[in-house]
N, C-alpha and C. Protein backbone atom coordinates (compact mmCIF):
# COMPACT_ATOMS: atom_id res chain seq x y z
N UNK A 1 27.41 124.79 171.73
CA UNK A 1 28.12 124.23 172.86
C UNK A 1 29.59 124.59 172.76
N UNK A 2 29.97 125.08 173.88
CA UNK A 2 31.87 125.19 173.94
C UNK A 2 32.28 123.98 174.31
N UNK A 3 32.00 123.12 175.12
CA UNK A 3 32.69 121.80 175.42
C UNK A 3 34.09 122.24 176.35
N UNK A 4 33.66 123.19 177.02
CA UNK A 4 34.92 123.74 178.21
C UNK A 4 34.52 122.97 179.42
N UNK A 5 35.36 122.52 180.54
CA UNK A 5 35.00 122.11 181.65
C UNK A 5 34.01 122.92 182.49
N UNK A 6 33.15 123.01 182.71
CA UNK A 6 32.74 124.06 183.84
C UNK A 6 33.26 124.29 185.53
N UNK A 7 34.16 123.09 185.54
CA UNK A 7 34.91 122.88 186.64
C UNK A 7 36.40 124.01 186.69
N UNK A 8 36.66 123.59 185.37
CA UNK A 8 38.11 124.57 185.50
C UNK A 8 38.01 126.48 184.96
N UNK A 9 37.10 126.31 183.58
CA UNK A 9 36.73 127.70 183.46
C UNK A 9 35.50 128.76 184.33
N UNK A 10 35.01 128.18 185.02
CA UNK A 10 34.25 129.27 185.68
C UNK A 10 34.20 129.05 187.36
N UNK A 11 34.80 127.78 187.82
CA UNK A 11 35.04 127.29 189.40
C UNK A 11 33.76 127.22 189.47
N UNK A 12 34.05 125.89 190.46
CA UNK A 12 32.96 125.67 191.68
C UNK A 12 31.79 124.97 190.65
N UNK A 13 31.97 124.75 189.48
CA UNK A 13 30.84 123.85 188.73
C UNK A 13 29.69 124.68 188.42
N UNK A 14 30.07 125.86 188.34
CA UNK A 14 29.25 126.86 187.81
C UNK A 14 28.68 126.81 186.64
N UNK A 15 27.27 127.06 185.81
CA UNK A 15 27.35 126.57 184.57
C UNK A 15 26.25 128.21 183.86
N UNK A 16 26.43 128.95 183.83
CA UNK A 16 25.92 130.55 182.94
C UNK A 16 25.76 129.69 181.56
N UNK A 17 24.47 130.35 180.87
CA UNK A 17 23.53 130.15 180.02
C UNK A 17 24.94 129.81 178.74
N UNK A 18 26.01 130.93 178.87
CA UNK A 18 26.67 131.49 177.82
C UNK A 18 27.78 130.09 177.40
N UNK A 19 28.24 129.35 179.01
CA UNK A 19 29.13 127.96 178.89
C UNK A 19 28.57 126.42 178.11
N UNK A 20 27.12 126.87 178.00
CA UNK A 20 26.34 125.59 177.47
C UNK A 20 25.75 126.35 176.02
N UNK A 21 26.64 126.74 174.95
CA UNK A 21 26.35 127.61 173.96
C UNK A 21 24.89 128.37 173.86
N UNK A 22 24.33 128.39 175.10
CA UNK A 22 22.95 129.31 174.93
C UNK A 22 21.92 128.39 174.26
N UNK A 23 22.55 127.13 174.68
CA UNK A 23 20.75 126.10 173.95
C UNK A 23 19.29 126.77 174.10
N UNK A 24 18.88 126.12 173.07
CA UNK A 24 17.38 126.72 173.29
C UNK A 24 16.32 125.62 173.41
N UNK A 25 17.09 124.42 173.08
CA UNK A 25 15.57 123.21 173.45
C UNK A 25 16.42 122.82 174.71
N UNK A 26 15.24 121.70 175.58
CA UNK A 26 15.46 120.81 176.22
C UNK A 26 16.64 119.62 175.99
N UNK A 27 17.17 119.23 176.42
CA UNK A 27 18.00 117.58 176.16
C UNK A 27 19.09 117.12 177.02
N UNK A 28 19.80 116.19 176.34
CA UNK A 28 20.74 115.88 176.98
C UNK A 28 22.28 116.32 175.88
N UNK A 29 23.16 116.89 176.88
CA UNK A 29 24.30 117.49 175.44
C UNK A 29 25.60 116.67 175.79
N UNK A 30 26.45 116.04 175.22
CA UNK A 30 27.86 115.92 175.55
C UNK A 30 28.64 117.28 175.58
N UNK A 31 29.51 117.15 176.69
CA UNK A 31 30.75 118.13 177.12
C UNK A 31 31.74 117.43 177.22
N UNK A 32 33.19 117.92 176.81
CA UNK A 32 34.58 117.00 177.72
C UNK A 32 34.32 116.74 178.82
N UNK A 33 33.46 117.28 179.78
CA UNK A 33 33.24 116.83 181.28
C UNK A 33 32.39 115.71 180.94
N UNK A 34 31.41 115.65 180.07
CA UNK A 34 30.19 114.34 180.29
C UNK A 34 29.05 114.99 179.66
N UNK A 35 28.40 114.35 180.33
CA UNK A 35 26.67 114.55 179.72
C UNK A 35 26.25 115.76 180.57
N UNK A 36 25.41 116.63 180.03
CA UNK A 36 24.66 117.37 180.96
C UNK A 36 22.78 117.59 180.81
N UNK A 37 22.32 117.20 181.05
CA UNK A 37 20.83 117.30 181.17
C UNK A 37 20.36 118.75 181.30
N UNK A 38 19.47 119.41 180.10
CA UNK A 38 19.22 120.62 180.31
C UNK A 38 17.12 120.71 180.14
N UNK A 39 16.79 120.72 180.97
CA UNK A 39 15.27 120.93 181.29
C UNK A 39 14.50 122.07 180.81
N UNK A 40 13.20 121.67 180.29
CA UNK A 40 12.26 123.25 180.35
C UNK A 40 12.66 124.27 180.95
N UNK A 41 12.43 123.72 182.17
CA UNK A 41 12.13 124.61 183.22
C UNK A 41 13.71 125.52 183.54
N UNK A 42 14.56 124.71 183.79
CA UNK A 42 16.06 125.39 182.96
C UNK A 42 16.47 126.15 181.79
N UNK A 43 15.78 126.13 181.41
CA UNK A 43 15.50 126.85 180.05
C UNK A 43 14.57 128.44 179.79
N UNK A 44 13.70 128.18 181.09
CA UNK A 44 12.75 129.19 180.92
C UNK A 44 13.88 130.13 181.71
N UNK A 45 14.16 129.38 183.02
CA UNK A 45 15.19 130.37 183.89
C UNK A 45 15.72 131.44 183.46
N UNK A 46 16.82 130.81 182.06
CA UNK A 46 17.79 131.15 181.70
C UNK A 46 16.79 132.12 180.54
N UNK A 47 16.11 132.21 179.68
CA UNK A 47 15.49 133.03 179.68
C UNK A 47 15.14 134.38 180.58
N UNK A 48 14.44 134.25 181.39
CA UNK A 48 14.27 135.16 182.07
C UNK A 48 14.92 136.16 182.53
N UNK A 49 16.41 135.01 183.31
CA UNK A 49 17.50 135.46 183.82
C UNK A 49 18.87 135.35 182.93
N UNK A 50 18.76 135.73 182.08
CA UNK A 50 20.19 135.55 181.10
C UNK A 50 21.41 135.15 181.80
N UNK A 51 21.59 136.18 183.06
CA UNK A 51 23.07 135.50 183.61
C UNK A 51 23.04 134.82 184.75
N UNK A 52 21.70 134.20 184.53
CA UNK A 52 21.54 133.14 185.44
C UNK A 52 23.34 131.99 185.90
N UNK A 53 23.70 131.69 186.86
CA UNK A 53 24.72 130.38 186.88
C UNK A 53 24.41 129.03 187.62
N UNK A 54 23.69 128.19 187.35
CA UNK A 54 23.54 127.01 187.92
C UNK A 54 24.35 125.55 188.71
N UNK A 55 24.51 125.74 189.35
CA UNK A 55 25.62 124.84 189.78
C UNK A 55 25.28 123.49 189.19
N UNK A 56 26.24 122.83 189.16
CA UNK A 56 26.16 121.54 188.11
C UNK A 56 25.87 120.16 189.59
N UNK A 57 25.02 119.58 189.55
CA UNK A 57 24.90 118.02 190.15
C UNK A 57 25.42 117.25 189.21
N UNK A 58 26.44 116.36 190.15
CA UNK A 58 26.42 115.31 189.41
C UNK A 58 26.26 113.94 189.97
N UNK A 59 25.47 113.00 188.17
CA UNK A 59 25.14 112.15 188.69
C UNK A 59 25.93 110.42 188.19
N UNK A 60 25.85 109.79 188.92
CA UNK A 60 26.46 108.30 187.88
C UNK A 60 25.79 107.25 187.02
N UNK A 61 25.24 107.38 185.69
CA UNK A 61 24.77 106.48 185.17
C UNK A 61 25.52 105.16 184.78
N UNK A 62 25.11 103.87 184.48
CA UNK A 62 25.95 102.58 184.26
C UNK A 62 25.86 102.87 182.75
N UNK A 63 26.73 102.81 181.68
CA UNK A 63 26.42 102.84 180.13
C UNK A 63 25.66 102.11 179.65
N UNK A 64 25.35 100.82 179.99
CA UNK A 64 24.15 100.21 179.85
C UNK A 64 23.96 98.94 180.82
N UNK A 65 22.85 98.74 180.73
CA UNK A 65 22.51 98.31 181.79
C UNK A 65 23.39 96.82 182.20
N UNK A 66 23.91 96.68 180.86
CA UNK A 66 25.15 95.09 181.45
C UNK A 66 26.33 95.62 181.75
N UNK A 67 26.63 96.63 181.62
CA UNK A 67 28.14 97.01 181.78
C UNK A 67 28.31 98.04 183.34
N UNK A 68 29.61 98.03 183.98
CA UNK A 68 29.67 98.18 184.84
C UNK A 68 30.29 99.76 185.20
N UNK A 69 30.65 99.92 183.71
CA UNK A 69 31.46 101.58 183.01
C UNK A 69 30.45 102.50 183.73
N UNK A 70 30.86 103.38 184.29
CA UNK A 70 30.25 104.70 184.43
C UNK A 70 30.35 105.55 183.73
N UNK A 71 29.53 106.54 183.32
CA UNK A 71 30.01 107.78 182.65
C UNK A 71 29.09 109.23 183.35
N UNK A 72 30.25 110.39 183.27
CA UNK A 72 30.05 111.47 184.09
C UNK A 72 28.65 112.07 183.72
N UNK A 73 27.60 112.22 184.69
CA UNK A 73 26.07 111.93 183.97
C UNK A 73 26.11 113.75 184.72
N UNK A 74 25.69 114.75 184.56
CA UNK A 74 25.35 116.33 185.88
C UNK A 74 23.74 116.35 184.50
N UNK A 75 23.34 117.27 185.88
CA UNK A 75 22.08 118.26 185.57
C UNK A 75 22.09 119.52 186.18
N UNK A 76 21.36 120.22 186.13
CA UNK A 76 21.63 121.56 186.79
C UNK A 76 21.07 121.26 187.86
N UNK A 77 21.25 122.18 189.05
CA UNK A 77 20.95 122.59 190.28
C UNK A 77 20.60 123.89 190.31
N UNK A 78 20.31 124.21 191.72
CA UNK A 78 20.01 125.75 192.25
C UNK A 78 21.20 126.93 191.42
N UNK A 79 20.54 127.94 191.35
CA UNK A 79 20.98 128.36 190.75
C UNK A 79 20.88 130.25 191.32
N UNK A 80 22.42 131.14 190.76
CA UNK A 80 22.66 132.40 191.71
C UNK A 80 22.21 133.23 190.26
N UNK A 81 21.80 134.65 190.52
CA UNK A 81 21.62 135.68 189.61
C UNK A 81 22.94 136.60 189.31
N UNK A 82 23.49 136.36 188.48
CA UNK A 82 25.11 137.25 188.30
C UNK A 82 24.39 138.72 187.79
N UNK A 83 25.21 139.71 188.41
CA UNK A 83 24.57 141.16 187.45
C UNK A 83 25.60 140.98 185.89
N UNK A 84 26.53 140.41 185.92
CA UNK A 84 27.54 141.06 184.94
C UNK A 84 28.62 139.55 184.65
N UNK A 85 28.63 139.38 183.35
CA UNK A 85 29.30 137.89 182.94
C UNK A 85 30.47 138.56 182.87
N UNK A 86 31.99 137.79 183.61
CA UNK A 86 33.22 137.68 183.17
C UNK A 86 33.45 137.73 181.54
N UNK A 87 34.53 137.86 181.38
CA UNK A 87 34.53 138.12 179.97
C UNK A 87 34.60 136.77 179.53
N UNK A 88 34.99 135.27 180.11
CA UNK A 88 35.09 134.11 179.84
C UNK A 88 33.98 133.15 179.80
N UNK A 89 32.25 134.46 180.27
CA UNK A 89 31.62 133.32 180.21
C UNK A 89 30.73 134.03 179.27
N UNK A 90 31.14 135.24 178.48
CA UNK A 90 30.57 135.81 177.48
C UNK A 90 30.47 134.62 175.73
């Protein structure tokens, strides 16, 4: 994991295989932005498609269920086929 914003280094909440250190299981990861939820099926993508970029959803979880705190919850979304990674998302 880099723990870079995906908001400020790649715009538009873009998220390439290469910004989420190239995980290889399923889970949930902390970033300085928050949590991000990464799926099988997100996983196979990015496989397939190496420079896959997924736009980030985000969502609001309560920290627990008595408290009223939010914390920045995303998962991936739809997602574009890049031919060629910037050198920043290498």
């Amino acid at each position: 994991m880099t723990g870079e914003d995906p908001n400020d280094s790649v715009g538009q909440g873009a998220a390439p295989w290469a910004l989420v250190g190239r995980v290889t299981e399923p889970g949930r990861y902390i970033f300085t932005f928050g949590w991000l939820t990464i799926t099988a099926d997100d996983l196979a993508i990015w496989q397939t498609y190496p420079n896959a970029a997924f736009t980030l959803l985000r969502t609001l979880t309560p920290v627990t269920e008595t408290e009223a705190e939010m914390v920045d919850e995303y998962r991936l979304g739809t997602f574009e086929l890049r031919e060629h990674l910037s050198l920043s998302e290498k």
